[in-house]
C-alpha atoms as a PDB file:
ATOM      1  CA  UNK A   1     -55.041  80.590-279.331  1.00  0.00           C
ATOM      2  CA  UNK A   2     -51.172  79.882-279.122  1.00  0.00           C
ATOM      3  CA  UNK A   3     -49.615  82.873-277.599  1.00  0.00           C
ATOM      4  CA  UNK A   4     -46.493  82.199-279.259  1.00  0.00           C
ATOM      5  CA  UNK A   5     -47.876  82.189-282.872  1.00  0.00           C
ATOM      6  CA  UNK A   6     -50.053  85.277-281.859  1.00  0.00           C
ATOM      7  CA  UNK A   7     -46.990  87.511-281.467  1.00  0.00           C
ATOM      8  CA  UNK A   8     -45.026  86.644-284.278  1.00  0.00           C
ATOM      9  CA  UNK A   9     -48.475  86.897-286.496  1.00  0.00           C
ATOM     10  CA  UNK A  10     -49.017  90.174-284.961  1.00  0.00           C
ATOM     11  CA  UNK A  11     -45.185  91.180-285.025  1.00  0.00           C
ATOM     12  CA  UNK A  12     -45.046  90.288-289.559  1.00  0.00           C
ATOM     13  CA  UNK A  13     -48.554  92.591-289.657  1.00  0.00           C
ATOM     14  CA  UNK A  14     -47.052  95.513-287.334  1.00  0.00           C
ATOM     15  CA  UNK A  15     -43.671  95.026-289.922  1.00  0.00           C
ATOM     16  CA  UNK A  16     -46.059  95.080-293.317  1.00  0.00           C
ATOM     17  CA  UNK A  17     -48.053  98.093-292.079  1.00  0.00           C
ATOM     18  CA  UNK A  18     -45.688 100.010-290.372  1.00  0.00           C
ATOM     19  CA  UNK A  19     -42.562  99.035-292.444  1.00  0.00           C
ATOM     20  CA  UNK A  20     -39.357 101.488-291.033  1.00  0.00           C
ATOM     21  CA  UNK A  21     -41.817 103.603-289.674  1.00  0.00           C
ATOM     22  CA  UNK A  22     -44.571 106.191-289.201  1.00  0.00           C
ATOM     23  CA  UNK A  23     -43.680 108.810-291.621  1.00  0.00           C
ATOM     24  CA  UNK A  24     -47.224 110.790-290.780  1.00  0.00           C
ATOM     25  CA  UNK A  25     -46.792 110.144-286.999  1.00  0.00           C
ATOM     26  CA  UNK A  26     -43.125 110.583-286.295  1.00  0.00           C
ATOM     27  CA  UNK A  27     -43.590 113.873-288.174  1.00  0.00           C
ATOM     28  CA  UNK A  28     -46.616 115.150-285.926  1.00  0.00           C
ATOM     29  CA  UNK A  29     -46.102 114.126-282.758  1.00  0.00           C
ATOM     30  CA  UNK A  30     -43.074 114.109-280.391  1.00  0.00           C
ATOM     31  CA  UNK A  31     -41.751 110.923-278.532  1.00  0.00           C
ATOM     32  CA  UNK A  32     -42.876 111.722-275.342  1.00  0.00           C
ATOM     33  CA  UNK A  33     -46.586 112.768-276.441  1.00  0.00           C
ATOM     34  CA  UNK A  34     -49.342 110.830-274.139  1.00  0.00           C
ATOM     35  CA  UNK A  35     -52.521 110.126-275.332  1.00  0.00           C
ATOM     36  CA  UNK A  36     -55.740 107.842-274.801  1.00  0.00           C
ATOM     37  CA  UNK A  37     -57.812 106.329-277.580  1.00  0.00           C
ATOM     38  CA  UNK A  38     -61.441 103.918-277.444  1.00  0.00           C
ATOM     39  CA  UNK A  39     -62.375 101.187-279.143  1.00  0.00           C
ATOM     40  CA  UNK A  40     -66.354 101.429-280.348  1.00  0.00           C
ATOM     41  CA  UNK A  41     -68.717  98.907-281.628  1.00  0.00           C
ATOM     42  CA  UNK A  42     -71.090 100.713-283.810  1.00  0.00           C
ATOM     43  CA  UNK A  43     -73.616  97.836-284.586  1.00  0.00           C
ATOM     44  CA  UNK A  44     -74.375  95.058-282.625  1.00  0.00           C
ATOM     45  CA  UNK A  45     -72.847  91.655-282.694  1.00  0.00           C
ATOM     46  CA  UNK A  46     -70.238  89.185-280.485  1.00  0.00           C
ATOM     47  CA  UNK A  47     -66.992  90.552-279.643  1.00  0.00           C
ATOM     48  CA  UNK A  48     -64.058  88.530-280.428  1.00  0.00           C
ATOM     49  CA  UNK A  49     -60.036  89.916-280.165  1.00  0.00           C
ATOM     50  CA  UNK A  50     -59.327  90.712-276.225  1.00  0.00           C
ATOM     51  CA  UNK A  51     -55.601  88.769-276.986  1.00  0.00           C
ATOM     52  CA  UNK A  52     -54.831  91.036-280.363  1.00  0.00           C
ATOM     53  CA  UNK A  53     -55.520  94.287-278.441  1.00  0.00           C
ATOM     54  CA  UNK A  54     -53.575  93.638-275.509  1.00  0.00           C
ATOM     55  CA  UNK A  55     -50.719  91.817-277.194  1.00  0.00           C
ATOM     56  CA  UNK A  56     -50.586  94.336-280.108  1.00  0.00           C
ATOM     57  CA  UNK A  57     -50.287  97.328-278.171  1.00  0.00           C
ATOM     58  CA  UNK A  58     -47.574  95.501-275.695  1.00  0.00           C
ATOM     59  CA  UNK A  59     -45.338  94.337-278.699  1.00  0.00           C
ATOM     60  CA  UNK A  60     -45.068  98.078-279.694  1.00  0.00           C
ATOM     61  CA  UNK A  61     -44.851  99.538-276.267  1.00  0.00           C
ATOM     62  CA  UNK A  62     -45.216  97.641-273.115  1.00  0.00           C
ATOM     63  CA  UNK A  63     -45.797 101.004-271.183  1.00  0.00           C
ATOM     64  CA  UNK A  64     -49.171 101.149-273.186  1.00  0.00           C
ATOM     65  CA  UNK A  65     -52.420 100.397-270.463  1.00  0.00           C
ATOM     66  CA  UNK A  66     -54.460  98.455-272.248  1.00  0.00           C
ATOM     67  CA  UNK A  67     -58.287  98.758-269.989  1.00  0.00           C
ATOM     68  CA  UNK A  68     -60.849  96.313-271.741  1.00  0.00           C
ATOM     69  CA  UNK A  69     -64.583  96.728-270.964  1.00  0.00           C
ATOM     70  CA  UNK A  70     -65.896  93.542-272.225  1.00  0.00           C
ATOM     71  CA  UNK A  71     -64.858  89.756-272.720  1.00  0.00           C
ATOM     72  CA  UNK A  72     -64.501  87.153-276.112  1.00  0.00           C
ATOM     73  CA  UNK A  73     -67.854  86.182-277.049  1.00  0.00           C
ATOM     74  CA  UNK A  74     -69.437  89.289-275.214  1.00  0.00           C
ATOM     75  CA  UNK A  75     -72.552  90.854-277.124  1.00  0.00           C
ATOM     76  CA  UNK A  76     -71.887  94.086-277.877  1.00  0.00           C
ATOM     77  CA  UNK A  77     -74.222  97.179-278.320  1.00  0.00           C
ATOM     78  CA  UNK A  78     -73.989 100.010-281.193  1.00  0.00           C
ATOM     79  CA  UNK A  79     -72.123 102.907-279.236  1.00  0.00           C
ATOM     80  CA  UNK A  80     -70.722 100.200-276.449  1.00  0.00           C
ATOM     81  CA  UNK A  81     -67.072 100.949-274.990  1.00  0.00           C
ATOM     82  CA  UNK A  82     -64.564  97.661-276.038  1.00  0.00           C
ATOM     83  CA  UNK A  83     -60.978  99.266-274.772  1.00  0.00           C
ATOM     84  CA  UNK A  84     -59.874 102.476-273.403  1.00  0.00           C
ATOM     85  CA  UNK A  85     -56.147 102.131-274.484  1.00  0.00           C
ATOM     86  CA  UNK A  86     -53.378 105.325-273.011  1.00  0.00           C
ATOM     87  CA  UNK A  87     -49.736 105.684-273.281  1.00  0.00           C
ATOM     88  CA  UNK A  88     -47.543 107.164-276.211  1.00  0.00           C
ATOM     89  CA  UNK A  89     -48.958 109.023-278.913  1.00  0.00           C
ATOM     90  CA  UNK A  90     -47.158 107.676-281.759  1.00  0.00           C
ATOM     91  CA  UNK A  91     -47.377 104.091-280.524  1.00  0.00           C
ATOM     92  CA  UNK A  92     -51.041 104.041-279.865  1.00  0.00           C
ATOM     93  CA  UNK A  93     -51.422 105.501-283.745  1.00  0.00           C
ATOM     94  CA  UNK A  94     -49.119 103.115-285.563  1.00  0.00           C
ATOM     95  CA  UNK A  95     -50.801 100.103-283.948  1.00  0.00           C
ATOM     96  CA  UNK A  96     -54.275 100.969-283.853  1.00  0.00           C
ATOM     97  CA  UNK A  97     -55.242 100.009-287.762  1.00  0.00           C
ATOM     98  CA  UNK A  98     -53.733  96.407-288.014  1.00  0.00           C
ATOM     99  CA  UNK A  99     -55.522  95.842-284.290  1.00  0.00           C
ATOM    100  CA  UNK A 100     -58.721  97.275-285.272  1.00  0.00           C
ATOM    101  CA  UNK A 101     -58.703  95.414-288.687  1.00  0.00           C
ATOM    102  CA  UNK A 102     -58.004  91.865-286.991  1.00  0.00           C
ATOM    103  CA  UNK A 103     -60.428  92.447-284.091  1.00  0.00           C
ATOM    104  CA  UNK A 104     -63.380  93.388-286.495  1.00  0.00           C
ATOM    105  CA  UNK A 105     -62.545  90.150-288.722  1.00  0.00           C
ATOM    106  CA  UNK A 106     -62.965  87.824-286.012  1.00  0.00           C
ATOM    107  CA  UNK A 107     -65.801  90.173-283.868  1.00  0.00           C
ATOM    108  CA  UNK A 108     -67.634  89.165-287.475  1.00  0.00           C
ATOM    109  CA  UNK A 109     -66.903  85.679-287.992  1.00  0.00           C
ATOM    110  CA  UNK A 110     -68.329  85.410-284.263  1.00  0.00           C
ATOM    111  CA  UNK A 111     -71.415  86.662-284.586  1.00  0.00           C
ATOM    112  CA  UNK A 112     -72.501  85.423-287.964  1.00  0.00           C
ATOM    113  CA  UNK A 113     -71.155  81.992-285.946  1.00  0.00           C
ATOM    114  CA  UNK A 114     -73.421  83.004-282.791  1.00  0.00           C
ATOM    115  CA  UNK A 115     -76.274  83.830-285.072  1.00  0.00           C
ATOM    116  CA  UNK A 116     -75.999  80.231-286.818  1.00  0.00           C
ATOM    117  CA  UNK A 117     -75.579  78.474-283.392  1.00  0.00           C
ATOM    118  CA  UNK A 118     -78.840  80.437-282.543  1.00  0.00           C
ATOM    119  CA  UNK A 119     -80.647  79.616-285.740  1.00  0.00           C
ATOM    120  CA  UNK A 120     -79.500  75.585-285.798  1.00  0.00           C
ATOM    121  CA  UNK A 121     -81.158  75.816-282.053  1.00  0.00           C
ATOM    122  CA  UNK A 122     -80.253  72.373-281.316  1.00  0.00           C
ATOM    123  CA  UNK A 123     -79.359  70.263-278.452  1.00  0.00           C
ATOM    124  CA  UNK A 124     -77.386  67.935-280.540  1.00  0.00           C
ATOM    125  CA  UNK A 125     -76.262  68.939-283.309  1.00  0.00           C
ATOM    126  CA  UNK A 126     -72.721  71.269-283.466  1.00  0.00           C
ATOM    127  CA  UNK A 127     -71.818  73.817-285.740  1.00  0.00           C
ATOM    128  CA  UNK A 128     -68.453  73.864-287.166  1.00  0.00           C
ATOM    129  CA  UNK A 129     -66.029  75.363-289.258  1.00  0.00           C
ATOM    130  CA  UNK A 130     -64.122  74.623-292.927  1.00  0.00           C
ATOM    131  CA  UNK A 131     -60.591  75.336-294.252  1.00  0.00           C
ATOM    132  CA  UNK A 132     -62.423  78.464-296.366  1.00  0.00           C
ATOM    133  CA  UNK A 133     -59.928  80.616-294.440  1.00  0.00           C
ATOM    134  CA  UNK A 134     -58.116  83.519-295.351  1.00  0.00           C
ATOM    135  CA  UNK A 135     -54.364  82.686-295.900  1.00  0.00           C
ATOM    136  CA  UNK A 136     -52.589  83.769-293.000  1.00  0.00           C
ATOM    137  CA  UNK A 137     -55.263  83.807-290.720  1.00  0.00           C
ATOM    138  CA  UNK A 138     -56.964  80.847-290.077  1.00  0.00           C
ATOM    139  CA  UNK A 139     -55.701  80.367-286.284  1.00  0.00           C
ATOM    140  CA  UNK A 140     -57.744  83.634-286.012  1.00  0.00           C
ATOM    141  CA  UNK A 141     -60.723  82.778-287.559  1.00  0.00           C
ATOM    142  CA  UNK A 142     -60.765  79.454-286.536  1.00  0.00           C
ATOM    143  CA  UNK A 143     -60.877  81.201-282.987  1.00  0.00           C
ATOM    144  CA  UNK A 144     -63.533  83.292-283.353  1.00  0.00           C
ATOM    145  CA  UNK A 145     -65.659  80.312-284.868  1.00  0.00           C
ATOM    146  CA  UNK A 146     -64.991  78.815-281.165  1.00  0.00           C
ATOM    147  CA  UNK A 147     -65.981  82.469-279.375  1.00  0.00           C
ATOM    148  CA  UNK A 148     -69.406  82.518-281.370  1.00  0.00           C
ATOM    149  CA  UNK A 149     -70.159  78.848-280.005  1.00  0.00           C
ATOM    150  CA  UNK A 150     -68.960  77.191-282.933  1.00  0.00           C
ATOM    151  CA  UNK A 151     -66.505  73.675-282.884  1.00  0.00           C
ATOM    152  CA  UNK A 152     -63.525  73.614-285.485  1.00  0.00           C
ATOM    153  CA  UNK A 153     -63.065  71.165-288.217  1.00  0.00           C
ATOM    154  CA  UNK A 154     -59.866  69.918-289.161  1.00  0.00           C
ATOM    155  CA  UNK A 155     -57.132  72.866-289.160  1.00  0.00           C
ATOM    156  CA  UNK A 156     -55.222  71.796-292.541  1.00  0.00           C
ATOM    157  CA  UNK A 157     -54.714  69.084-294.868  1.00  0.00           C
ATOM    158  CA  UNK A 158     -52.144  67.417-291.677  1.00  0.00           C
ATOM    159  CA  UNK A 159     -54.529  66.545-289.067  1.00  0.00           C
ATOM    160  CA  UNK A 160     -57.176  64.739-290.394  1.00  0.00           C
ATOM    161  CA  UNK A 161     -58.102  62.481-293.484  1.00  0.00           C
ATOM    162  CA  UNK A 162     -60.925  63.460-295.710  1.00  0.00           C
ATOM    163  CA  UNK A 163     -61.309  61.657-298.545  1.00  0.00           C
ATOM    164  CA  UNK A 164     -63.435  64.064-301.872  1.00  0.00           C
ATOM    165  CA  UNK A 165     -64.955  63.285-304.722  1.00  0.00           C
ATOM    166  CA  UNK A 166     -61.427  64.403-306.832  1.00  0.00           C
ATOM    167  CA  UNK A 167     -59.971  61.440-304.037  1.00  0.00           C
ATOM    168  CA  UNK A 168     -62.257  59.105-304.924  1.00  0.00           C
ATOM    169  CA  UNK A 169     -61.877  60.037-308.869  1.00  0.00           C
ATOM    170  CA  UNK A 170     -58.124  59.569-309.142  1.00  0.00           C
ATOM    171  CA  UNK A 171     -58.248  56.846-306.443  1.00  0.00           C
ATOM    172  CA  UNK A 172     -60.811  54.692-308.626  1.00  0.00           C
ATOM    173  CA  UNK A 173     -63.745  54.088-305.351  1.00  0.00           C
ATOM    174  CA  UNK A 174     -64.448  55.203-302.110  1.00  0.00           C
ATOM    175  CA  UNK A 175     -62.923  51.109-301.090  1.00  0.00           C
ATOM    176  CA  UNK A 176     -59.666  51.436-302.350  1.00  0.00           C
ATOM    177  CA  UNK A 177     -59.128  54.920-301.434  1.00  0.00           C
ATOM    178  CA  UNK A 178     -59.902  54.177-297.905  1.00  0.00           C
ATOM    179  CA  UNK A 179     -58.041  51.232-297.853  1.00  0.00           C
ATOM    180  CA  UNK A 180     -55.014  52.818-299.205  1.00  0.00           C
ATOM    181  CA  UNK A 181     -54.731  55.496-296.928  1.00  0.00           C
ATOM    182  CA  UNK A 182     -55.456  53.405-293.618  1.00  0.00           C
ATOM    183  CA  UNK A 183     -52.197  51.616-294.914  1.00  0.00           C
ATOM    184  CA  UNK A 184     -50.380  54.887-294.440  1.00  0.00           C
ATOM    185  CA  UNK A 185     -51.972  56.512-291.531  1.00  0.00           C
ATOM    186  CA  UNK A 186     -51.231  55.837-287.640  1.00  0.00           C
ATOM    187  CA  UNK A 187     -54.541  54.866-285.787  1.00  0.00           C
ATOM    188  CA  UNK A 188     -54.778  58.041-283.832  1.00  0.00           C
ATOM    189  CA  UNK A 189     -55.705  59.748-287.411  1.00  0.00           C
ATOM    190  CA  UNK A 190     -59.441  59.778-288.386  1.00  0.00           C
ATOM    191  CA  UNK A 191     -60.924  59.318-291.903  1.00  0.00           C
ATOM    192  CA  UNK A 192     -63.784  61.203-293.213  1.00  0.00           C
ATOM    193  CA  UNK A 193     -65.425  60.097-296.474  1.00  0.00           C
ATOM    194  CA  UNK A 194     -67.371  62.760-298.367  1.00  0.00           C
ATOM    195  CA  UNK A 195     -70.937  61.157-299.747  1.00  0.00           C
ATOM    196  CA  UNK A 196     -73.627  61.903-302.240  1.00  0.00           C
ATOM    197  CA  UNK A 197     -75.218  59.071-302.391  1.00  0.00           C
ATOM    198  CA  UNK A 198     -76.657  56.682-300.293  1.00  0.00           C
ATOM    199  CA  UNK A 199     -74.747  53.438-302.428  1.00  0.00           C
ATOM    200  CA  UNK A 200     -71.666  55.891-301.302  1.00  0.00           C
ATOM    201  CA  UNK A 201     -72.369  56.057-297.414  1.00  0.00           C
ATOM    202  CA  UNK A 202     -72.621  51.997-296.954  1.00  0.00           C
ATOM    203  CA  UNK A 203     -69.301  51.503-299.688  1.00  0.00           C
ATOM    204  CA  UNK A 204     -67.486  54.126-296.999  1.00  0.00           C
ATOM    205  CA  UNK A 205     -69.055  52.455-294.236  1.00  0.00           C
ATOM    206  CA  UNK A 206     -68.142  49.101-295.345  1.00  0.00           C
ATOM    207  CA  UNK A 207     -64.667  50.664-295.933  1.00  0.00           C
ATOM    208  CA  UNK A 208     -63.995  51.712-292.356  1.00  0.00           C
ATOM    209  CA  UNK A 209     -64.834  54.775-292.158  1.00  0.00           C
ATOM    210  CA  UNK A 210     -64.925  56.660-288.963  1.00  0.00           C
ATOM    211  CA  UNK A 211     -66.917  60.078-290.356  1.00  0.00           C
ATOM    212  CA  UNK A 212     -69.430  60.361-292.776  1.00  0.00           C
ATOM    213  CA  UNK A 213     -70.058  63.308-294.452  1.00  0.00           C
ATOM    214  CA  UNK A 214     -73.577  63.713-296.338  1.00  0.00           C
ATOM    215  CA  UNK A 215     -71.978  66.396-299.199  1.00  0.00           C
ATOM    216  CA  UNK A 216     -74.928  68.663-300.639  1.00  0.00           C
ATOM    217  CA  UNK A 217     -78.219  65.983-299.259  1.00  0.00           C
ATOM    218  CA  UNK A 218     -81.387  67.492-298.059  1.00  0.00           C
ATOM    219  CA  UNK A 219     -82.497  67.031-294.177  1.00  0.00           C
ATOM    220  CA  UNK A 220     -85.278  64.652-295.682  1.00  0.00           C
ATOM    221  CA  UNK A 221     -82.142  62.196-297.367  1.00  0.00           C
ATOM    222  CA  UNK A 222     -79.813  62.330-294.119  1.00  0.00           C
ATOM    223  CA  UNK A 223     -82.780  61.784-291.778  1.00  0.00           C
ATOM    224  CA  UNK A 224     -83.308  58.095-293.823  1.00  0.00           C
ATOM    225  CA  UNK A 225     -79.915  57.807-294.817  1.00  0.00           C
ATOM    226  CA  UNK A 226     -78.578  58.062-291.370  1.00  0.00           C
ATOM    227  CA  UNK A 227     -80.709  54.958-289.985  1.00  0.00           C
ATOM    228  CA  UNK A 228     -78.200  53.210-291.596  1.00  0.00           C
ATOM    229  CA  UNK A 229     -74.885  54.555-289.860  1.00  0.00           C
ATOM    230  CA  UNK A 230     -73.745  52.982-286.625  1.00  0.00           C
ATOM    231  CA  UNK A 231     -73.534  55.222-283.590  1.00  0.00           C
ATOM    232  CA  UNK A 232     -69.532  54.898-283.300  1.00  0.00           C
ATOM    233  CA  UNK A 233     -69.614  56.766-286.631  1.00  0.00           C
ATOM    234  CA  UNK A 234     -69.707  60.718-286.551  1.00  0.00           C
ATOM    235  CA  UNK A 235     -72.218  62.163-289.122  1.00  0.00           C
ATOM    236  CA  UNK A 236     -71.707  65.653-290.844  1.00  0.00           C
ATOM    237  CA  UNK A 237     -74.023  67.766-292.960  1.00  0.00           C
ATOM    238  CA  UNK A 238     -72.119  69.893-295.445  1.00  0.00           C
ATOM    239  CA  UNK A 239     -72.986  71.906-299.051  1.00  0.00           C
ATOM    240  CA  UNK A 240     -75.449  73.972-299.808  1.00  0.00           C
ATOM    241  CA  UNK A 241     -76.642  75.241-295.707  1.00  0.00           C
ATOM    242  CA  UNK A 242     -77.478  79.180-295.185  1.00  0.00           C
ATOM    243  CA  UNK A 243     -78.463  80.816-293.035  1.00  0.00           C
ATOM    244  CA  UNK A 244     -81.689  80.743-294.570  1.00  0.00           C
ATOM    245  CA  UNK A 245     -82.493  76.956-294.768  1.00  0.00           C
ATOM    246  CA  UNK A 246     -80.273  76.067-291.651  1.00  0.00           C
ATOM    247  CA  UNK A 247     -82.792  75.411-289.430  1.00  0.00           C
ATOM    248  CA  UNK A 248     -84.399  72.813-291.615  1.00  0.00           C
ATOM    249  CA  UNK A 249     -81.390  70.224-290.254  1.00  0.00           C
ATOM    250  CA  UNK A 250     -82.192  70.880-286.789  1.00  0.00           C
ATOM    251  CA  UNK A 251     -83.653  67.462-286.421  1.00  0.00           C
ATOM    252  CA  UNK A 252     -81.406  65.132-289.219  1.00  0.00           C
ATOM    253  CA  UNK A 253     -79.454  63.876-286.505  1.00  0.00           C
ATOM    254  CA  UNK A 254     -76.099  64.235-287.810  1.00  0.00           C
ATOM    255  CA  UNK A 255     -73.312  65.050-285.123  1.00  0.00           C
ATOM    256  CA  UNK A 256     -71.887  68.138-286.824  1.00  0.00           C
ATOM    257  CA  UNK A 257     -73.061  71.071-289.902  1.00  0.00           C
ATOM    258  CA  UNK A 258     -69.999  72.403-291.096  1.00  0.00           C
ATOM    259  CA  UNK A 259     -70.426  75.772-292.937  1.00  0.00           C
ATOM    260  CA  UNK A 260     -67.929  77.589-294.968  1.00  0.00           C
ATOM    261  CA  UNK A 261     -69.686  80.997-295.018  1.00  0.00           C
ATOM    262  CA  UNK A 262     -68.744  81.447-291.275  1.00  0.00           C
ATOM    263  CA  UNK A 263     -65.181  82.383-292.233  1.00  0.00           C
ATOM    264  CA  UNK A 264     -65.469  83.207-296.120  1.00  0.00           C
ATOM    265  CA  UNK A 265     -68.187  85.571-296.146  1.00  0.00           C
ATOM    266  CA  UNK A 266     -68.283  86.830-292.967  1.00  0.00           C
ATOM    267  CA  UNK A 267     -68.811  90.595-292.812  1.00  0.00           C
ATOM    268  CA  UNK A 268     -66.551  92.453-290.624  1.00  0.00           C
ATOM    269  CA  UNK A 269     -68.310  93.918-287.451  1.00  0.00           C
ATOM    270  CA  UNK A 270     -68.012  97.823-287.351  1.00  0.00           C
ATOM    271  CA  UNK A 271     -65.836  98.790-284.849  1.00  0.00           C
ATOM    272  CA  UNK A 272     -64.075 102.434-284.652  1.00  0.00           C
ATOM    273  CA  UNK A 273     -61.063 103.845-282.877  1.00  0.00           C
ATOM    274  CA  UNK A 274     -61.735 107.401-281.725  1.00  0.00           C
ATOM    275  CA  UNK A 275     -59.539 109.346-279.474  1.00  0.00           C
ATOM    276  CA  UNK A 276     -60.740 110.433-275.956  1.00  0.00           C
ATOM    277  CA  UNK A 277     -60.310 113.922-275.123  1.00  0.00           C
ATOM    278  CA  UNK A 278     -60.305 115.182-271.574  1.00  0.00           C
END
């Protein structure tokens, strides 16, 4: 992740949450108040958020020790220590809920990642993300795709070309949407060409198209369609993949299976902050 965007992300959630300040903590608890606090997975799954934790706690008090007991892309255990966090009361209280929300977004988007890596079980074949991110924090999720063994797709609409069915609507073919955009595009920038038909993959093909993607096909369709795609040319499987029927690609030979539940219905892992009394 970029450091840089990490604190000022972190900094606009501490300033939502916290706004001039703490009005239940200030009130309890005096300034110079030390206390110590866990973090503690109670289910299992892949840990993901090392970065928030220790930059979260530093931006509000860089006296706070920060101690983690496991790594990004760690399993964790139901009951396992995370972070044994000590230093100002008040600090350690007015930080802890915007931490522990971010770290048990991404600890879920990298196990349900982990788990579809696991599932896919294939030597070839990658599994990657979408832009079905939540607003705000994609550089987060995106992350945690990458923690539970997953690759990224594109990051937004300005580093890569991918060309939809609305494109190729408005645009009048898959030929002279292609065309028009390699006009306008440098040659460092790839174009993808979303497919549903097998007339569609040799028109985008023809066209110049450097990835194919096979939009809502069964394994049984890419596995013949794909005979016909030149090995220079990535291949991606998208539309219509769970969890439950993932494993039927395993052996369709495209490059990449990008999935959109791994960041928009991702369940948050259960994680708790409890504080540790001597």
């Amino acid at each position: 992740m970029n450091q840089i965007k990490l604190r000022q992300q972190l900094e606009q959630f501490f300033i939502e949450d916290i706004g001039d300040r703490d009005i239940t903590t200030d009130s309890i608890f005096p300034k110079e108040k030390v206390g110590e606090i866990v973090f503690l997975s109670k289910a299992n799954g892949s840990f993901c958020g090392a970065d928030i934790i220790e930059q979260g706690f530093q931006i509000l008090d860089n006296s706070i020790k920060v101690n983690l007991h496991v790594e990004d892309g760690q399993k964790l255990e139901t009951g396992q220590t995370i972070a044994t966090v000590s230093g100002n009361i008040s600090n350690l209280l007015k930080g802890e809920r915007v931490i522990l929300n971010l770290i048990q977004r991404m600890s879920g988007i990298a196990t349900i990642t982990n788990k579809a890596v696991e599932t896919l079980n294939s030597g070839y074949t990658k599994i990657c993300d979408t832009r079905k991110t939540t607003p705000g924090l994609r550089m987060l999720e995106k992350y945690a795709v990458t923690v539970g063994g997953g690759f990224n797709h594109r990051f937004g609409l300005y580093d890569a070309v991918m060309i939809k069915d609305n494109h190729i609507a408005f645009a009048g073919s898959i030929t002279e949407a292609v065309r028009i955009v390699k006009k306008s595009i440098g040659h460092m920038v790839k174009v993808e060409v979303e497919t549903e038909s097998l007339e569609q993959m040799i028109e985008a093909l023809a066209a110049g198209a450097d990835v194919i993607m096979f939009d809502n096909r069964t394994p049984k369709e890419i596995a013949e369609w794909i005979t016909h795609v030149p090995e220079t040319v990535t291949t991606e499987a998208s539309g219509g993949i769970t969890l439950d029927n993932l494993a039927s690609y395993r052996n369709c030979g495209v490059d990449y299976i990008s999935l959109g539940f791994l960041t928009h219905s991702a369940q948050a892992l259960d994680i708790s902050v409890k504080v540790k009394l001597d």
